[in-house]
C-alpha atoms as a PDB file:
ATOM      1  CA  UNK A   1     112.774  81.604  70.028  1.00  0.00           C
ATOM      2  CA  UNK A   2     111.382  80.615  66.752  1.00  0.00           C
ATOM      3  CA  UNK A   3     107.306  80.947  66.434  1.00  0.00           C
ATOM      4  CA  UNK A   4     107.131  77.044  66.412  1.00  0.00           C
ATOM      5  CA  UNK A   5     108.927  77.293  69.173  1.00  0.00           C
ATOM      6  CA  UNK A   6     106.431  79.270  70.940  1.00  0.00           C
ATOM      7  CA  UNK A   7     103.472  77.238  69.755  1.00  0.00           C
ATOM      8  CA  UNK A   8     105.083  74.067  71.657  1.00  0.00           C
ATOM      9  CA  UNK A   9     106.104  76.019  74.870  1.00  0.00           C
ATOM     10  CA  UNK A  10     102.371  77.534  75.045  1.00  0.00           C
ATOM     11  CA  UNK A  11     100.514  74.302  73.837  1.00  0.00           C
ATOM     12  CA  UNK A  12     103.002  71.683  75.746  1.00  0.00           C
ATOM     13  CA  UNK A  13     105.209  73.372  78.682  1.00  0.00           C
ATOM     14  CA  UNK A  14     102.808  73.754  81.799  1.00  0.00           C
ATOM     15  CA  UNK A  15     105.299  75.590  84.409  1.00  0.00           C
ATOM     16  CA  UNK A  16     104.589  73.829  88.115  1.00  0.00           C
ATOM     17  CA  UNK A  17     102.443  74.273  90.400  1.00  0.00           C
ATOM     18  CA  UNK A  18     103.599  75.836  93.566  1.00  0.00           C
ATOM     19  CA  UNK A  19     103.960  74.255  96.194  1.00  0.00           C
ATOM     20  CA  UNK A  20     106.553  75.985  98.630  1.00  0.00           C
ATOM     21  CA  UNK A  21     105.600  77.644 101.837  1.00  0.00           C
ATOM     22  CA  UNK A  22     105.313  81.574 102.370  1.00  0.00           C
ATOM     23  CA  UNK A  23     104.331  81.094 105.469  1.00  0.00           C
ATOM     24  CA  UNK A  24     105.810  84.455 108.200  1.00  0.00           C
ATOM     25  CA  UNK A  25     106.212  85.755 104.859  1.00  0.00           C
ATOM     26  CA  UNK A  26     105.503  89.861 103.971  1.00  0.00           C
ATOM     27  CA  UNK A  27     104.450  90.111  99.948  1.00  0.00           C
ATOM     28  CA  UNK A  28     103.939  93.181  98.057  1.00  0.00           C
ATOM     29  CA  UNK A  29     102.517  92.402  94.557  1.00  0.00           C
ATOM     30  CA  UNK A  30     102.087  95.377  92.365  1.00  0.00           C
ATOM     31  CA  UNK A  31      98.950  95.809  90.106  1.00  0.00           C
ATOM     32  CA  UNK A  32      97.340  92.449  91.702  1.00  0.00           C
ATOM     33  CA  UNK A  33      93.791  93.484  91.565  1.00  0.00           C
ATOM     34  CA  UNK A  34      93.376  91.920  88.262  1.00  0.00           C
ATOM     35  CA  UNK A  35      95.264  89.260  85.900  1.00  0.00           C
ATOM     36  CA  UNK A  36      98.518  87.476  86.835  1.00  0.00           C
ATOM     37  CA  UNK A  37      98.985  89.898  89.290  1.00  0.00           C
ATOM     38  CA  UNK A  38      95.915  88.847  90.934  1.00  0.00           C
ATOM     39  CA  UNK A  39      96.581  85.108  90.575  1.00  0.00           C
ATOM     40  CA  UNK A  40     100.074  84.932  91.620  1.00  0.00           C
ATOM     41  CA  UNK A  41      98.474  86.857  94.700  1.00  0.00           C
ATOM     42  CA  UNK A  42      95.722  84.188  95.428  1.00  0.00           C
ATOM     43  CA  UNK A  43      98.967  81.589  95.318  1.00  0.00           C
ATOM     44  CA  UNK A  44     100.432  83.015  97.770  1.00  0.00           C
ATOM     45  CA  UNK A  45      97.293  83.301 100.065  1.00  0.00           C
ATOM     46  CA  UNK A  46      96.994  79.470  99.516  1.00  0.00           C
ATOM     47  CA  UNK A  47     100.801  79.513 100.141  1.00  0.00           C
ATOM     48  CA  UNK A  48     100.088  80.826 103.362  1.00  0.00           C
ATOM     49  CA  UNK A  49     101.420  84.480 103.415  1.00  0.00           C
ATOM     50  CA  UNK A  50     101.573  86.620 106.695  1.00  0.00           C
ATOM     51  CA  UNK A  51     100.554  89.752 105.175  1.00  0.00           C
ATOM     52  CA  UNK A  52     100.354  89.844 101.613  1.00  0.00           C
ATOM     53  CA  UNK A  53      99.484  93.728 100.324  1.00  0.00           C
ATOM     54  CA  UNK A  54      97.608  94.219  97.064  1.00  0.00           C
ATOM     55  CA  UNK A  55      99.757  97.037  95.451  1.00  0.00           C
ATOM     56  CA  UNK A  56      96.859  98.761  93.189  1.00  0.00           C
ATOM     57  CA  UNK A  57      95.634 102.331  91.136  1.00  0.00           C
ATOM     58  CA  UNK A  58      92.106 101.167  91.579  1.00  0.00           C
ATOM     59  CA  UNK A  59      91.372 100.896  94.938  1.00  0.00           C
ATOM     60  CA  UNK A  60      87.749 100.142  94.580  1.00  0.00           C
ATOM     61  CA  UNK A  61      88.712  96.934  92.042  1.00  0.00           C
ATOM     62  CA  UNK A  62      91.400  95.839  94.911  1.00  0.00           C
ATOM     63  CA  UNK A  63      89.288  95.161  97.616  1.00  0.00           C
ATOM     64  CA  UNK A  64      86.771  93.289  95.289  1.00  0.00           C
ATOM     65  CA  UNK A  65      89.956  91.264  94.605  1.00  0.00           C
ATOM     66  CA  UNK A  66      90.579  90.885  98.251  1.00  0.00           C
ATOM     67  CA  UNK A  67      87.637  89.716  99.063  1.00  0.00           C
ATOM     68  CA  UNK A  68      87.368  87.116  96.054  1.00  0.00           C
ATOM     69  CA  UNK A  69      91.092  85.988  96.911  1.00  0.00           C
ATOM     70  CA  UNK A  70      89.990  85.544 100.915  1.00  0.00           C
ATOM     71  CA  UNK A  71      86.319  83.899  99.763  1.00  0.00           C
ATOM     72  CA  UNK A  72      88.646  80.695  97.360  1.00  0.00           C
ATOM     73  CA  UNK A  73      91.774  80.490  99.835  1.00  0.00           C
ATOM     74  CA  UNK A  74      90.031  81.219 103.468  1.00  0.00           C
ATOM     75  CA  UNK A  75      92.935  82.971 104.485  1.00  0.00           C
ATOM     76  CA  UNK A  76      92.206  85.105 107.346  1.00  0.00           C
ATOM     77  CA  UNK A  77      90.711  89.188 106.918  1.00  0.00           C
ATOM     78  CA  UNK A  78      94.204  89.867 108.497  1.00  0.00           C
ATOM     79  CA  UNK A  79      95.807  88.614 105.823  1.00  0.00           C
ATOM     80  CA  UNK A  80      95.608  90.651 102.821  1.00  0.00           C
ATOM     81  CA  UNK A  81      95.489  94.533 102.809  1.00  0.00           C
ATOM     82  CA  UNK A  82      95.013  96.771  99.820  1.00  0.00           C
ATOM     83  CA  UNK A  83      97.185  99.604  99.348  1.00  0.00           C
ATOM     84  CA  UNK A  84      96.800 102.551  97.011  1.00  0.00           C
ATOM     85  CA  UNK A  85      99.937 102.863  94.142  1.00  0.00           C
ATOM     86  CA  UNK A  86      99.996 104.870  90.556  1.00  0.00           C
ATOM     87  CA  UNK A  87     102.886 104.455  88.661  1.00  0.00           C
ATOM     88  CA  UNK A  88     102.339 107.321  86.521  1.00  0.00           C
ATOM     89  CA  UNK A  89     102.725 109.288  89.771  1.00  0.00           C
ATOM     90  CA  UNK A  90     106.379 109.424  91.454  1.00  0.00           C
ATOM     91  CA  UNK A  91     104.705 110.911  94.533  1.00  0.00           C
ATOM     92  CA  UNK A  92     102.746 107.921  94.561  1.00  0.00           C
ATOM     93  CA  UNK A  93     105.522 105.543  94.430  1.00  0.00           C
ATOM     94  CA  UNK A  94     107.282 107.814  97.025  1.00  0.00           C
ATOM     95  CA  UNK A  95     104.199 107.852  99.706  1.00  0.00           C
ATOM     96  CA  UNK A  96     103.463 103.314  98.991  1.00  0.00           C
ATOM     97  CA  UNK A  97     107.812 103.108  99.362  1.00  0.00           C
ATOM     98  CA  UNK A  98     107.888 104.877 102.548  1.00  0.00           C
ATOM     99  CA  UNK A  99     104.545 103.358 104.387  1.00  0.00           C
ATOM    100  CA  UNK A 100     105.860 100.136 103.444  1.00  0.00           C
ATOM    101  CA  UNK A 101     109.497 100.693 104.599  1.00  0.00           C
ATOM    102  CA  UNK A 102     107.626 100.859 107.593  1.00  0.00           C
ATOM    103  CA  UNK A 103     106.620  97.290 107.553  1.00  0.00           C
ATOM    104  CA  UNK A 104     108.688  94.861 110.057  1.00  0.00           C
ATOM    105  CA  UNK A 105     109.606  92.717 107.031  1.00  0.00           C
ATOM    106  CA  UNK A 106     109.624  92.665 103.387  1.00  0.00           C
ATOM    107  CA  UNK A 107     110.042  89.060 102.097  1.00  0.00           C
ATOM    108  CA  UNK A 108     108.807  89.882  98.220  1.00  0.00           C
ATOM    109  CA  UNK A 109     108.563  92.855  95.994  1.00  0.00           C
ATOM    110  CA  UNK A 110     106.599  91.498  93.046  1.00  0.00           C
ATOM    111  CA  UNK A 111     106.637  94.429  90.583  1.00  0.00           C
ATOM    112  CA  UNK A 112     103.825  93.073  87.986  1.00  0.00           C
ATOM    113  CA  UNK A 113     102.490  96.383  87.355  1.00  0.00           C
ATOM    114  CA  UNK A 114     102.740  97.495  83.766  1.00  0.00           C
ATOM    115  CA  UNK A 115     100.683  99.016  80.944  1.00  0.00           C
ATOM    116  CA  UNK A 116     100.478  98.692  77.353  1.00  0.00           C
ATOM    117  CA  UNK A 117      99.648 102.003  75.989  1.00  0.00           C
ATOM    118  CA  UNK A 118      97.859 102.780  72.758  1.00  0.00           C
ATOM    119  CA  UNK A 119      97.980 106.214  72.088  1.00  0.00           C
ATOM    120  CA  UNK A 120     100.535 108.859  72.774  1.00  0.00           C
ATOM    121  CA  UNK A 121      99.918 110.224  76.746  1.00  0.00           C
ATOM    122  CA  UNK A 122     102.755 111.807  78.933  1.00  0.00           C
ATOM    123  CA  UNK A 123     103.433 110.769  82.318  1.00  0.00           C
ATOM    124  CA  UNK A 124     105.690 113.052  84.832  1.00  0.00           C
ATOM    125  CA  UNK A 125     107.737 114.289  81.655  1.00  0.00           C
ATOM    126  CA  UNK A 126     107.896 111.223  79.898  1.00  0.00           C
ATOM    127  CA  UNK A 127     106.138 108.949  77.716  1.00  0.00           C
ATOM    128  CA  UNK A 128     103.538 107.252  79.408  1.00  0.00           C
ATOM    129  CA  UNK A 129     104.944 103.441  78.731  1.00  0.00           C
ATOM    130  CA  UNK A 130     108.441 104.539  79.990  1.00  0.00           C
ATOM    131  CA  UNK A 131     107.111 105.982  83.149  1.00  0.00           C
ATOM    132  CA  UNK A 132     105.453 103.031  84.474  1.00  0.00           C
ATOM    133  CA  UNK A 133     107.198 100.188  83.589  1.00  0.00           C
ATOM    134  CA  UNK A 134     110.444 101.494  83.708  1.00  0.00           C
ATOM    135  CA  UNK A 135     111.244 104.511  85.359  1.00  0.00           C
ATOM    136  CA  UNK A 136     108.507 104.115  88.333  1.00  0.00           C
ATOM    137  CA  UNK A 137     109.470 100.074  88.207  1.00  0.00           C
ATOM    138  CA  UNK A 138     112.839 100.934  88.965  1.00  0.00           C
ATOM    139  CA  UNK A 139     111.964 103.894  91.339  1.00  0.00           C
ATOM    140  CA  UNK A 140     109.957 101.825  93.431  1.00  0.00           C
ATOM    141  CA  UNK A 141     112.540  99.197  93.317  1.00  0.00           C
ATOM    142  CA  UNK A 142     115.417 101.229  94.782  1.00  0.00           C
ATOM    143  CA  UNK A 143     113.332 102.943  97.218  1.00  0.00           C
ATOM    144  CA  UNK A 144     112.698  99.535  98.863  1.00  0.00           C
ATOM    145  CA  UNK A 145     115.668  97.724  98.250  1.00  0.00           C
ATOM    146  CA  UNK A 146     117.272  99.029 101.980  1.00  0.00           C
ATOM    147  CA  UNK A 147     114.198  97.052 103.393  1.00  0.00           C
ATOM    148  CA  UNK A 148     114.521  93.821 101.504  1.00  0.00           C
ATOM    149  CA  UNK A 149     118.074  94.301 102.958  1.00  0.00           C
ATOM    150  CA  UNK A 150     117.605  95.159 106.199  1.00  0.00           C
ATOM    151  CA  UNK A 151     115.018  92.455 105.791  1.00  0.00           C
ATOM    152  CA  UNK A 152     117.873  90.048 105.044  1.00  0.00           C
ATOM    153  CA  UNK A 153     120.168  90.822 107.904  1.00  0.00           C
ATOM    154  CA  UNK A 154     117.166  91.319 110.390  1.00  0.00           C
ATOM    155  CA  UNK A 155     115.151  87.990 109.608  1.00  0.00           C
ATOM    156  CA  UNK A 156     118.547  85.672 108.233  1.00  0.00           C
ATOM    157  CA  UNK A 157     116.282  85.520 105.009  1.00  0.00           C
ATOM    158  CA  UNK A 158     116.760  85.423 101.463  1.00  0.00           C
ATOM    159  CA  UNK A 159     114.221  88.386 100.037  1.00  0.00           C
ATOM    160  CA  UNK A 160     113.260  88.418  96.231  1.00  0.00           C
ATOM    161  CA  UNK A 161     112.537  91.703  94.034  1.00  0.00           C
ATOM    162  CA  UNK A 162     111.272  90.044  91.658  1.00  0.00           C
ATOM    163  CA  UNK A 163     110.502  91.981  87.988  1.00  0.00           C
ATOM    164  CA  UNK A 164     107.740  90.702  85.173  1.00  0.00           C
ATOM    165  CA  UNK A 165     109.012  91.097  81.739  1.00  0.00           C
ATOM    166  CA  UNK A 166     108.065  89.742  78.704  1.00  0.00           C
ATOM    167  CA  UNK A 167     109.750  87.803  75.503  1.00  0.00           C
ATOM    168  CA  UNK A 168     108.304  90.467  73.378  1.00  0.00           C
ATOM    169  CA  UNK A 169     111.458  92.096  74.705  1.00  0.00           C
ATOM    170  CA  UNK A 170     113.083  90.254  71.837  1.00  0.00           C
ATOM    171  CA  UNK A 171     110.817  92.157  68.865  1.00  0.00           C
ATOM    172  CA  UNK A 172     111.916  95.705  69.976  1.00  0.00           C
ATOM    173  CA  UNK A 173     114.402  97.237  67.240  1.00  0.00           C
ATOM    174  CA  UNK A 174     115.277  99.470  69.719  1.00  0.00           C
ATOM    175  CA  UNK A 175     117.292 101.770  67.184  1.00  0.00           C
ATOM    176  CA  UNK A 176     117.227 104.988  69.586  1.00  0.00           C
ATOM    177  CA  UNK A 177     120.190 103.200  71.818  1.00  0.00           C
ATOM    178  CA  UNK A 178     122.461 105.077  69.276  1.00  0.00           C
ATOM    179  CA  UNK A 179     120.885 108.314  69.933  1.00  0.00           C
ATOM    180  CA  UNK A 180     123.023 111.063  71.810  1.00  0.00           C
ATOM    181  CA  UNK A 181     120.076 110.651  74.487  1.00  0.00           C
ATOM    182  CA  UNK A 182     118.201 107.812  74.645  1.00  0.00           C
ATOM    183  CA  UNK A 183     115.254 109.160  76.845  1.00  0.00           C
ATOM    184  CA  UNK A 184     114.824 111.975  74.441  1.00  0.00           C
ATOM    185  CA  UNK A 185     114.554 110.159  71.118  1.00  0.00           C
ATOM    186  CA  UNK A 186     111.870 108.054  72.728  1.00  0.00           C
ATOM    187  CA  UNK A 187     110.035 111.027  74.131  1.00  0.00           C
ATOM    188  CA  UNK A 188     110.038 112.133  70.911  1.00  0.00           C
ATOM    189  CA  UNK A 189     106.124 112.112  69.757  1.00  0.00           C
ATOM    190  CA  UNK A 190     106.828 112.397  66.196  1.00  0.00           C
ATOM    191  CA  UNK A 191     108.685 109.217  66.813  1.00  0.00           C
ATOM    192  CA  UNK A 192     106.289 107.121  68.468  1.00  0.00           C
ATOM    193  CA  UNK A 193     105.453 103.982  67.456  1.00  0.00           C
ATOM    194  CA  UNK A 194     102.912 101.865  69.205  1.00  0.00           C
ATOM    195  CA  UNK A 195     103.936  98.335  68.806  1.00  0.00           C
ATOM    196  CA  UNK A 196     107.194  99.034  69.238  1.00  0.00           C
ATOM    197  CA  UNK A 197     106.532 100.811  72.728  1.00  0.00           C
ATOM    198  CA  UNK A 198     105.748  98.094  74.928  1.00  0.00           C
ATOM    199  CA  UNK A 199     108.095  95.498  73.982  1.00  0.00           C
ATOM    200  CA  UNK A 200     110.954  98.038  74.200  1.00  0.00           C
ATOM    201  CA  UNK A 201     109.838  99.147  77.902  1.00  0.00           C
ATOM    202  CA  UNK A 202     110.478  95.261  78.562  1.00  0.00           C
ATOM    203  CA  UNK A 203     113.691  95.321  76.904  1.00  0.00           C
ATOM    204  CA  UNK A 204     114.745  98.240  78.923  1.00  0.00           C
ATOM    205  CA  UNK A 205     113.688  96.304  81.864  1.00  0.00           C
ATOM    206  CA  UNK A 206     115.681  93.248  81.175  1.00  0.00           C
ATOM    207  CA  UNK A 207     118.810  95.675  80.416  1.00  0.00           C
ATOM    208  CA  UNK A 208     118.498  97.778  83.516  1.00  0.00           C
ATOM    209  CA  UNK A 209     118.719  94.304  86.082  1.00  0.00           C
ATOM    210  CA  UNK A 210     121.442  93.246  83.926  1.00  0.00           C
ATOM    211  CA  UNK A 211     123.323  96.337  84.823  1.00  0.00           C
ATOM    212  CA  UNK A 212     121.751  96.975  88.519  1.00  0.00           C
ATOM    213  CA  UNK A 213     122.364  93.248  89.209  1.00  0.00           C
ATOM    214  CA  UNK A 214     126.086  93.337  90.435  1.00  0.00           C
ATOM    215  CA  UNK A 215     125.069  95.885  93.016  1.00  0.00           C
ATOM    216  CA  UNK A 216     122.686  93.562  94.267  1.00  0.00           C
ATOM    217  CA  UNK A 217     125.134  90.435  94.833  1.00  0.00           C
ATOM    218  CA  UNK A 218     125.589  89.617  98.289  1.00  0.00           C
ATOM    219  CA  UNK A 219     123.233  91.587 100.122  1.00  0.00           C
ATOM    220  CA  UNK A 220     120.901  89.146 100.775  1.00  0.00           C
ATOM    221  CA  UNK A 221     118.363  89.923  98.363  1.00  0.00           C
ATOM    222  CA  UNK A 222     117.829  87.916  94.961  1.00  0.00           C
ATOM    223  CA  UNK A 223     116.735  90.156  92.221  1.00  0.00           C
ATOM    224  CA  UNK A 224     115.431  88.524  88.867  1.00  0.00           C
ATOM    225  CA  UNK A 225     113.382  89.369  86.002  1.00  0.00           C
ATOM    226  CA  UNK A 226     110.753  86.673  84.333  1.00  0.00           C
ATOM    227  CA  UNK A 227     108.883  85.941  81.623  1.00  0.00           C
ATOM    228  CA  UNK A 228     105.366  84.687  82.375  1.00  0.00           C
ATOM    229  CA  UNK A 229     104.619  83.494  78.530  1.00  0.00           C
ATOM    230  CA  UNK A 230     101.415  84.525  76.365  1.00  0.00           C
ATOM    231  CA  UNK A 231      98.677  84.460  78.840  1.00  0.00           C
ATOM    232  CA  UNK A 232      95.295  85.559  79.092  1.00  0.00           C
ATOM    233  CA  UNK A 233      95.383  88.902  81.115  1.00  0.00           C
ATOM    234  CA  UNK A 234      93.988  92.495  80.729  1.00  0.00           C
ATOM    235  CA  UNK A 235      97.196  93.601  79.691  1.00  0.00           C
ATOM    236  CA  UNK A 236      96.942  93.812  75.981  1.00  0.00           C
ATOM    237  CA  UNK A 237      93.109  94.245  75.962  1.00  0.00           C
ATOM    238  CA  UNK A 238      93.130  97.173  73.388  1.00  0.00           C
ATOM    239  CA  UNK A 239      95.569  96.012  71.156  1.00  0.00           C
ATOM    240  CA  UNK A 240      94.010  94.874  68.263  1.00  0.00           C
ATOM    241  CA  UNK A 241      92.414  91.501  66.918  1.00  0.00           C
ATOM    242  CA  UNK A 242      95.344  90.116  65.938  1.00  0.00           C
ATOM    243  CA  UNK A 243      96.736  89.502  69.422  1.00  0.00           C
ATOM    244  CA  UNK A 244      93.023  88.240  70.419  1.00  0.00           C
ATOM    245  CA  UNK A 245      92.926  85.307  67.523  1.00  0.00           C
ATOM    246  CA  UNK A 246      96.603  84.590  68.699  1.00  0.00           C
ATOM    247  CA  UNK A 247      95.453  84.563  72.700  1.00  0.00           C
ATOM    248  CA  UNK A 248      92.557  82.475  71.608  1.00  0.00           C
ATOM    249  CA  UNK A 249      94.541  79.486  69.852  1.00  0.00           C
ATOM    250  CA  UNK A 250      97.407  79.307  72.193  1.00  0.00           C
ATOM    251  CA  UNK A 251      97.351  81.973  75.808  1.00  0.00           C
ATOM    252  CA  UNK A 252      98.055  80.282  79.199  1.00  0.00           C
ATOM    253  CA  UNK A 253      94.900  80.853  81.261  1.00  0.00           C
ATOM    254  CA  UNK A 254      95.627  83.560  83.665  1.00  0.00           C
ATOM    255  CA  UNK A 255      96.368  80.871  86.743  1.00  0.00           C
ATOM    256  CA  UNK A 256      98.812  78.752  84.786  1.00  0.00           C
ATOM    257  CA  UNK A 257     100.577  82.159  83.697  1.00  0.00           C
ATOM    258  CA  UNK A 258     100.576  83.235  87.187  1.00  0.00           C
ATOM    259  CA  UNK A 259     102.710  80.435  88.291  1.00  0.00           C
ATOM    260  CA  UNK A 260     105.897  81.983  86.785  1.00  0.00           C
ATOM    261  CA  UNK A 261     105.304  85.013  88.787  1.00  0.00           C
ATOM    262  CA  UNK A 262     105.551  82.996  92.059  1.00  0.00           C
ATOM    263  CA  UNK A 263     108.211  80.906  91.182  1.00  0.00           C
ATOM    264  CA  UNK A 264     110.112  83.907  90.529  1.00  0.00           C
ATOM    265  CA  UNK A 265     109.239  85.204  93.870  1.00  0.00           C
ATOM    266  CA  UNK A 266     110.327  82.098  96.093  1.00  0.00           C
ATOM    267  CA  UNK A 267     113.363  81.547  93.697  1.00  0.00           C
ATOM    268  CA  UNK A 268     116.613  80.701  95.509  1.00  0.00           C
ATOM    269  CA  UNK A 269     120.372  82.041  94.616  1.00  0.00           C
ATOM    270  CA  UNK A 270     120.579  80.507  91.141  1.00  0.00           C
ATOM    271  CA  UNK A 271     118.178  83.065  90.108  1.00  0.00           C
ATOM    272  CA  UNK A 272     120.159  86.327  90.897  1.00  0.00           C
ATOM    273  CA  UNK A 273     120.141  88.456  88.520  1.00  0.00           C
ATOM    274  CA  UNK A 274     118.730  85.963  86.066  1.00  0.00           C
ATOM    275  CA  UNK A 275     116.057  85.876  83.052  1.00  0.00           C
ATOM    276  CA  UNK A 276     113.559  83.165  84.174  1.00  0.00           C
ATOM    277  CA  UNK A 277     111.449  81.781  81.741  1.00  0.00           C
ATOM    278  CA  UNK A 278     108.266  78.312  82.478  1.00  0.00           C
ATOM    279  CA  UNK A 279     109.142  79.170  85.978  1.00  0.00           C
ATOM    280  CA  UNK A 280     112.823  78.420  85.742  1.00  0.00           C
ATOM    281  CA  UNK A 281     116.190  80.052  84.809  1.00  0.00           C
ATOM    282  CA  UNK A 282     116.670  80.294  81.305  1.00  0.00           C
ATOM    283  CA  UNK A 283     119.230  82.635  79.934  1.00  0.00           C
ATOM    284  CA  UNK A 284     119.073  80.654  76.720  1.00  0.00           C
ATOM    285  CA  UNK A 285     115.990  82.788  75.746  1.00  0.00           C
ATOM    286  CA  UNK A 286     116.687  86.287  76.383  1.00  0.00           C
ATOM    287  CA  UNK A 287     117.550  87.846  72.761  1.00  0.00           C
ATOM    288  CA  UNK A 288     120.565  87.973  70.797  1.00  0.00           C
ATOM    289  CA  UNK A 289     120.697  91.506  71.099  1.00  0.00           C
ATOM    290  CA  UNK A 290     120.904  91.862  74.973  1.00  0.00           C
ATOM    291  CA  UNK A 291     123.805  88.999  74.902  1.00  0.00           C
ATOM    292  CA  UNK A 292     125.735  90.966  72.348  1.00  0.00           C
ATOM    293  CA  UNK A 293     128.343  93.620  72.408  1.00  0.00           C
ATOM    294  CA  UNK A 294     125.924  95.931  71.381  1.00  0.00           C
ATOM    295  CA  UNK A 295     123.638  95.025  73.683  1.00  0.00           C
ATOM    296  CA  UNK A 296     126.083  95.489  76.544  1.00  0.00           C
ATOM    297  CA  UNK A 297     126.895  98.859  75.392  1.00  0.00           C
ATOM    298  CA  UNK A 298     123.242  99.964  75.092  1.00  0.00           C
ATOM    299  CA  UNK A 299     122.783  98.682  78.830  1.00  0.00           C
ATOM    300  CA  UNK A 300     125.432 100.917  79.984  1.00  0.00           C
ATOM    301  CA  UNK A 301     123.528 103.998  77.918  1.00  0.00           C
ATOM    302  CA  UNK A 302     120.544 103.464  79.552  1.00  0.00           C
ATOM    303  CA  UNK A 303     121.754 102.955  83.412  1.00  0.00           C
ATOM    304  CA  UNK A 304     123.704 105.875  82.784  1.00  0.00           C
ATOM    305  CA  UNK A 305     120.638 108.037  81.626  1.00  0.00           C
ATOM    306  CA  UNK A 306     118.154 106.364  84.046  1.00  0.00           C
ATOM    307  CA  UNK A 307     120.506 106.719  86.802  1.00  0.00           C
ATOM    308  CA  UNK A 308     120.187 110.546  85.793  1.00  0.00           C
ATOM    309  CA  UNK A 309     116.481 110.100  86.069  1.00  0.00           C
ATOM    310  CA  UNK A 310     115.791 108.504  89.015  1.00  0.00           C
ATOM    311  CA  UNK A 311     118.772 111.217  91.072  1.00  0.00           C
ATOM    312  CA  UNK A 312     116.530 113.846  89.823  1.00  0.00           C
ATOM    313  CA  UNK A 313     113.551 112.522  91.121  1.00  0.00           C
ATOM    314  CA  UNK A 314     115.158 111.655  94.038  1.00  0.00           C
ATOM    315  CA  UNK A 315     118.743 112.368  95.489  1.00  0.00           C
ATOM    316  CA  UNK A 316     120.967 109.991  96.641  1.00  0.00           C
ATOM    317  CA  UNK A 317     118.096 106.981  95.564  1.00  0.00           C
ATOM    318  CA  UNK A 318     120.604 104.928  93.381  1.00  0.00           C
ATOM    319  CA  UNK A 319     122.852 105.212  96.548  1.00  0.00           C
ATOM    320  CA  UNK A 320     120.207 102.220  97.509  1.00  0.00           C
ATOM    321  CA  UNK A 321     122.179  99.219  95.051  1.00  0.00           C
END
């Protein structure tokens, strides 16, 4: 997308309000105490949600967010619960996978959960930015894909796992997908560059469902990936003034951003496996590189060496596609 391009989409394109029911419906939206997480959360109070679970690392800050949620869409106490989840932690995603496996449905996994790191910090072996929006993303995601499944057979329902990505996933150079071992060159310190990090976690992202995707097809569940557009959010609050003055002139507020999250998340078919982009599927966006041979190639690299990953962690957990 050229940067004019952008201007008009953030100035102009207002993605929909929603509108469709969630009503019987079990929602687990990751890192929803704050920011689009928090919003797409409140929609789906409004939206009338069974149980809708506030998937959080700051307890404390997600019951203040339950509260404010039940005190602007009097949805009942019942309603939302908070539960405790670190994504720098695998035994945290472990302990929130299994309690909620215990749920009687799963209708949504919303994984909006993400950070944009600023300094160099290690994570369960790895850099911190590919621990939590990659490899604990994905973790998480496998770990409860058997219950949006069973979900599916149990309930005759179409479940969503529904990923938040970015478009910065188009700036990464990503240059380390012709390394011997991916995962290594980028937990490489001497390596590290900051503003290169995040949007390359969010290219991995959109190259891991493009690869996971087929395993998905005709289970039941609809897995997609979005892009909720510059918004204001506490996301990218440390990184820098030039991202403020650009947030200032032309971010989404954090409602309006929010939107793409839940249309994502009540998507139907057409979506699997699919970019989505103003709350609607849009494969015309996702980058050059990720359409190309190259890109294709590079996908296969990293499944391969995630897949490694994730078995370590766990045995037998990519077993779950």
């Amino acid at each position: 997308m050229t940067f004019l391009g952008l201007i008009y989409e953030q100035l102009f394109v207002k993605p929909t309000y929603p509108t469709t029911s969630c009503a019987g419906q079990t929602i687990i939206v990751t890192g929803s105490n704050v920011g689009l997480g928090k919003e797409a959360a409140r929609h789906f109070a409004r939206l009338g949600a069974s149980k809708l679970i506030l998937a959080v690392r700051n307890t404390k800050a997600g019951e203040a967010a339950k509260h404010d949620i039940e005190s602007t869409t009097r949805c009942s106490p019942e309603v939302i619960e908070v539960w405790p989840l670190d994504l720098s932690s695998y035994a945290s995603v472990k302990a929130f996978a299994d309690r909620a496996s215990e749920l009687p449905r799963l209708d949504v996994l919303l994984e909006n959960a993400g950070i944009a790191a600023v300094k160099w910090q290690v994570f369960e072996g790895h850099e911190s930015t590919l621990t939590v929006n990659v490899i604990s993303t994905f973790y998480l995601a496998l770990l409860l894909l058997p219950k949006l499944k069973s979900s599916a057979k149990q309930f005759g329902i179409k479940p969503r796992l529904t990923i938040v990505s970015s478009a910065v996933h188009a700036q990464a150079k990503f240059a380390e997908w012709k390394e011997p071992k991916i995962f290594d060159a980028l937990d490489n310190e001497s390596k590290f560059d900051v503003w290169e990090r995040y949007p390359l976690s969010k290219l991995l992202e959109v190259l891991v469902v493009r690869q996971i995707a087929p395993g998905v097809e005709g289970s039941g569940v609809i897995l997609n990936i979005l892009n909720p557009g510059l918004c204001h959010s506490e996301l990218a609050r440390d990184a820098g003034w030039p991202l403020t003055v650009m947030k200032f002139f032309l971010a989404r507020t954090t409602e309006v951003g929010s939107r793409t999250l839940v249309a994502a998340a009540v998507a139907g078919p057409e979506a699997q496996g699919k970019y989505m982009h103003n709350g609607k599927v849009d494969e015309s966006v996702v980058s050059p590189f990720v359409k190309s041979e190259d890109g294709k190639l590079a996908a296969e690299k990293v499944w391969k060496e995630l897949s490694a990953i994730l078995e370590a962690i766990q045995p037998g957990v990519t077993s779950n596609l």
